[in-house]
N, C-alpha and C. Protein backbone atom coordinates (compact mmCIF):
# COMPACT_ATOMS: atom_id res chain seq x y z
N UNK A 1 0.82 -1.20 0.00
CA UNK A 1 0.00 0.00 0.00
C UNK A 1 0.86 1.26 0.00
N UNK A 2 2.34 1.35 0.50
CA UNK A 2 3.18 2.67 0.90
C UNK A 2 3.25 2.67 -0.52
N UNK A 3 3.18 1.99 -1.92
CA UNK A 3 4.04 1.99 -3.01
C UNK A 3 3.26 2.92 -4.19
N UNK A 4 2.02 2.31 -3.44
CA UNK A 4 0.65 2.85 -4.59
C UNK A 4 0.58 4.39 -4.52
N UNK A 5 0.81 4.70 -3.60
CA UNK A 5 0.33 6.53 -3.91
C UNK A 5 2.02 7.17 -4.08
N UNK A 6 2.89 6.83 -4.25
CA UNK A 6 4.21 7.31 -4.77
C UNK A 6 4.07 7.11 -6.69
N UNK A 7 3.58 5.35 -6.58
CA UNK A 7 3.61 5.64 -8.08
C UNK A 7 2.44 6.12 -8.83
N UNK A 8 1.18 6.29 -8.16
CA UNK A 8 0.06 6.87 -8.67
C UNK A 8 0.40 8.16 -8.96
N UNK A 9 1.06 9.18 -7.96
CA UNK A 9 1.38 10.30 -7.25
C UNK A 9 2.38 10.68 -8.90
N UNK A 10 3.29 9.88 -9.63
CA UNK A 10 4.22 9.65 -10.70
C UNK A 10 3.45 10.00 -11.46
N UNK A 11 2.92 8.92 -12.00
CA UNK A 11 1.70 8.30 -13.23
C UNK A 11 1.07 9.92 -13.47
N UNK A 12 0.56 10.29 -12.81
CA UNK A 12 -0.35 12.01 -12.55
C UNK A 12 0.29 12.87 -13.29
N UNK A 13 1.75 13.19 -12.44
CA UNK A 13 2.58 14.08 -12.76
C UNK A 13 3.35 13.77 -14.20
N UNK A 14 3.42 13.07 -14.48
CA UNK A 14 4.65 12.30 -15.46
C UNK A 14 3.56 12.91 -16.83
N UNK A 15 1.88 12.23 -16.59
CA UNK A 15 1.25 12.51 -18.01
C UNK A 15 0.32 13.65 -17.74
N UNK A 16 0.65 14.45 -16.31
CA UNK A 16 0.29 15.42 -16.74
C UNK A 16 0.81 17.09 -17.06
N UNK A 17 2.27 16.48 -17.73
CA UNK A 17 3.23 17.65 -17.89
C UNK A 17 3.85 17.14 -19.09
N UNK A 18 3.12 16.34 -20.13
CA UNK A 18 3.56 16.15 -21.25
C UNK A 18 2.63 16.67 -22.54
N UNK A 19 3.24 16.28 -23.41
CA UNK A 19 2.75 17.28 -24.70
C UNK A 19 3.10 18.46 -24.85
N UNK A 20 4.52 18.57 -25.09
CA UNK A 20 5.38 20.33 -25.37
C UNK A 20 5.76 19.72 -26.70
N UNK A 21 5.42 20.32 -27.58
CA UNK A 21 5.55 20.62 -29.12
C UNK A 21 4.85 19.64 -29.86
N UNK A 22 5.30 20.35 -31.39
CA UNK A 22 4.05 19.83 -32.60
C UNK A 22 4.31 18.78 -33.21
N UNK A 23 5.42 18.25 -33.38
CA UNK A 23 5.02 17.08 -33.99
C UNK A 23 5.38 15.56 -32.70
N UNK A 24 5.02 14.50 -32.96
CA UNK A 24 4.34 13.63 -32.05
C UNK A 24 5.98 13.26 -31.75
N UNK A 25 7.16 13.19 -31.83
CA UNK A 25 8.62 12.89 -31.51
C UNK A 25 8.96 13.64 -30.72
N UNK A 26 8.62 15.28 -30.94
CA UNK A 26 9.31 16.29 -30.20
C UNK A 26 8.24 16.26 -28.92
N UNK A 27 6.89 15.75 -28.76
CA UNK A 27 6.00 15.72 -27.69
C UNK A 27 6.23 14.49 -26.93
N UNK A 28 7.16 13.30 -27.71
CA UNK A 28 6.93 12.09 -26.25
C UNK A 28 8.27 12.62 -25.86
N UNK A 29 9.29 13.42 -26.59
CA UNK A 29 10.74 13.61 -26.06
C UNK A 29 10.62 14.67 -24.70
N UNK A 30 9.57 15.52 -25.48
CA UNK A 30 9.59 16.85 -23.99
C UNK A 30 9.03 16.11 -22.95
N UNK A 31 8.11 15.31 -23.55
CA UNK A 31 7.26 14.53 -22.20
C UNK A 31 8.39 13.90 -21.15
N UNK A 32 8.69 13.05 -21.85
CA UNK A 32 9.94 11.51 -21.23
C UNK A 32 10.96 12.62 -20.32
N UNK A 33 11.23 13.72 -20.68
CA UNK A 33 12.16 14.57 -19.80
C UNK A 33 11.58 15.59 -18.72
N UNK A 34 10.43 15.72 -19.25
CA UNK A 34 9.81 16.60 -17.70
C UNK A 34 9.33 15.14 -17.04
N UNK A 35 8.62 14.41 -17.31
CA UNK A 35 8.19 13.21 -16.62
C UNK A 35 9.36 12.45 -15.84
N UNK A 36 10.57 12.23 -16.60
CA UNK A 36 11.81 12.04 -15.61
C UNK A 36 12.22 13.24 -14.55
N UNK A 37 12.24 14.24 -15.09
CA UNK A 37 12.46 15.13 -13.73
C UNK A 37 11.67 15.34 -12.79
N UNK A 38 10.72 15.02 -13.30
CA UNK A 38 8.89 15.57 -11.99
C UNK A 38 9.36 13.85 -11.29
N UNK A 39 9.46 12.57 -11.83
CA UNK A 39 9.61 11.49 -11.47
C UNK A 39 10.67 11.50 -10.02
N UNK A 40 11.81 11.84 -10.88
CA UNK A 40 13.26 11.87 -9.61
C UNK A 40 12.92 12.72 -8.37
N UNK A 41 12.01 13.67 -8.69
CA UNK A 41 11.76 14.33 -7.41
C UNK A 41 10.66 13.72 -6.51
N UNK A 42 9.84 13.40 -7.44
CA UNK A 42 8.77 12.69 -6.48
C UNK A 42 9.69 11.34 -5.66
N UNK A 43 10.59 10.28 -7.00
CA UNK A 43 10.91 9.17 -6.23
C UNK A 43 12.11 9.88 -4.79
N UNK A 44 12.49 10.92 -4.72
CA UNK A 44 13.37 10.87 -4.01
C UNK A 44 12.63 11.57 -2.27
N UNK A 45 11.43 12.34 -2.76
CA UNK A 45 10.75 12.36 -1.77
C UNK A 45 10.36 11.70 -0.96
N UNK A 46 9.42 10.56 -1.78
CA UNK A 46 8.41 9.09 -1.45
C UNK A 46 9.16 8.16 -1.08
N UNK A 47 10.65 7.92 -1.11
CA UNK A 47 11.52 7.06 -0.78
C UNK A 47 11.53 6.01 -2.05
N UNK A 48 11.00 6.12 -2.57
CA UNK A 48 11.51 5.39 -4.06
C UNK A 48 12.78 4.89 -4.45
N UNK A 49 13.27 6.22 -4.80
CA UNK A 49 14.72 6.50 -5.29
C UNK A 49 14.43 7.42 -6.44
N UNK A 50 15.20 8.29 -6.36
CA UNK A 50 15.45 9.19 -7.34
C UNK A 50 15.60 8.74 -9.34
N UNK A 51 16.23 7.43 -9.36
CA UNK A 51 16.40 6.66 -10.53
C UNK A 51 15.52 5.99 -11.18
N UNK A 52 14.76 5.72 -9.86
CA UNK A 52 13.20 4.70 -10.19
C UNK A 52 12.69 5.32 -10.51
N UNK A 53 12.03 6.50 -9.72
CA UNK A 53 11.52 7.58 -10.26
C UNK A 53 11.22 8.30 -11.41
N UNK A 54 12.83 8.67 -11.97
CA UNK A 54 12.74 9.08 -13.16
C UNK A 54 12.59 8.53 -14.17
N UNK A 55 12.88 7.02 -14.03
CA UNK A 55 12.56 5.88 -15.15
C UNK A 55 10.80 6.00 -15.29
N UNK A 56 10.17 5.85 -14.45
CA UNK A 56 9.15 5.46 -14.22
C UNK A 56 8.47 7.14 -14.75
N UNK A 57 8.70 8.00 -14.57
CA UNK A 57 7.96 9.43 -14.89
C UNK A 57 8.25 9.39 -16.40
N UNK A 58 9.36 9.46 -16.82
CA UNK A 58 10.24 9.92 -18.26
C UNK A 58 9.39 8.25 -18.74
N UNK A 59 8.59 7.32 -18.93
CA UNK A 59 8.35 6.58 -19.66
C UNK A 59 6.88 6.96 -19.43
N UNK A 60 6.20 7.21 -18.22
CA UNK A 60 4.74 7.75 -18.74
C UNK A 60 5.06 9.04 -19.58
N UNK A 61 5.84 10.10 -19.03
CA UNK A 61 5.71 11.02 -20.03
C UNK A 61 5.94 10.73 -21.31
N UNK A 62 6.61 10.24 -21.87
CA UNK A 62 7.15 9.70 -22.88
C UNK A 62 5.92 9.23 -23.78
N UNK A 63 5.38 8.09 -23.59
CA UNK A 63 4.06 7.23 -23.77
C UNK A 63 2.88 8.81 -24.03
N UNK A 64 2.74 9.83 -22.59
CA UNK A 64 1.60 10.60 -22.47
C UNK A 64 1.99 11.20 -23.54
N UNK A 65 3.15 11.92 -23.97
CA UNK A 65 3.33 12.33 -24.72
C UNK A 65 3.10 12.30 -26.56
N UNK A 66 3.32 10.97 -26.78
CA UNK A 66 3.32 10.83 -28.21
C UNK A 66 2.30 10.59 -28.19
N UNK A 67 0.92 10.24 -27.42
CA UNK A 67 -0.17 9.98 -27.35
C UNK A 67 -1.13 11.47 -27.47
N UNK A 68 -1.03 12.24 -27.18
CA UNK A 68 -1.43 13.74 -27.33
C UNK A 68 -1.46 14.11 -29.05
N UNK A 69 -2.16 14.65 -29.27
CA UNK A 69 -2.37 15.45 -30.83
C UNK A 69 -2.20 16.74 -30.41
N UNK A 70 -1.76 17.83 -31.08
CA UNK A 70 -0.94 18.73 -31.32
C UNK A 70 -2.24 19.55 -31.10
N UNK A 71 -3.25 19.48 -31.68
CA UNK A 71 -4.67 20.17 -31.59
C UNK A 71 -5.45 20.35 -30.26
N UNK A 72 -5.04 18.87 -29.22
CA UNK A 72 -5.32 19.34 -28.02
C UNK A 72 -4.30 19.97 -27.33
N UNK A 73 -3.58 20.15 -27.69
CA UNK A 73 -2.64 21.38 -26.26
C UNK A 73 -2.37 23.04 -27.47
N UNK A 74 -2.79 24.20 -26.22
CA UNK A 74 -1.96 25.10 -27.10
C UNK A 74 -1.38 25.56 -26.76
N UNK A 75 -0.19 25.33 -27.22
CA UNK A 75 1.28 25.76 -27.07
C UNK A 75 1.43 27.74 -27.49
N UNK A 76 0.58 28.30 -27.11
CA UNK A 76 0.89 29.75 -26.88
C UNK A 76 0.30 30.36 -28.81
N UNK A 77 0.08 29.22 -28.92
CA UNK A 77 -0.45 29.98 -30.86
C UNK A 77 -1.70 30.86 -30.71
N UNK A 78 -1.78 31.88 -31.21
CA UNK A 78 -2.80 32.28 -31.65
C UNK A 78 -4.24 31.74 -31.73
N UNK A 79 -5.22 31.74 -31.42
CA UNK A 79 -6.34 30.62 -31.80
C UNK A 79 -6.88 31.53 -32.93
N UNK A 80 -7.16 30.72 -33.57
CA UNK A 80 -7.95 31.54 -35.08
C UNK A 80 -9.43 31.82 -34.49
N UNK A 81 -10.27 33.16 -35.24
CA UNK A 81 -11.34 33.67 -34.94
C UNK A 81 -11.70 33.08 -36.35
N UNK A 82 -12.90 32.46 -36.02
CA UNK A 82 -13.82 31.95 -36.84
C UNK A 82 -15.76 32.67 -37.25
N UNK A 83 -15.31 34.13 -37.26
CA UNK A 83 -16.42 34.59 -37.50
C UNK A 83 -16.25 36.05 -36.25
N UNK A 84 -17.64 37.03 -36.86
CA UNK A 84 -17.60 38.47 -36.35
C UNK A 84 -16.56 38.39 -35.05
C-alpha cells in the first residue's frame, strides 16, 4: 500500500506535464524529460529512489506524450477567430 500513492502520485505528474511541441517525436521527447524530472523528485521524496523515479515518470511522459495530438494542447499559438 506505501508503493501505490508514490507511483500513482508519478503516473499524474509524469502525463500530466507532457505534450510540449508539434510534432508527435518532439511531444513524447519533452514529455519523457519533464516526466523524468517531476519522477526523480517525487521518487526521491516518497523514498523510491530518485532513478526509479525518473525511469518510471520519463516513460509515462514519454508514452503521455506521443499519445497527445498537437490540436489538443496550445502551445501559446494564436487561436484563429472563426467569425464576427
Amino acid at each position: 500500500m506505501s508503493r501505490i500513492l508514490p507511483m500513482t502520485a508519478l503516473l499524474v505528474a509524469g502525463l500530466g506535464l507532457t505534450a510540449c511541441g508539434y510534432s508527435q517525436g518532439d511531444r513524447a521527447l519533452s514529455g519523457g524529460l519533464i516526466g523524468a524530472g517531476a519522477g526523480a523528485a517525487i521518487g526521491s521524496v516518497t523514498g523510491l529512489g530518485a532513478g526509479t523515479g525518473a525511469v518510471l515518470g520519463g516513460a509515462a511522459g514519454a508514452v503521455g506524450g506521443a499519445a497527445t495530438s498537437p490540436r489538443d494542447v496550445n502551445l501559446g499559438r494564436p487561436l484563429i477567430k472563426t467569425g464576427p
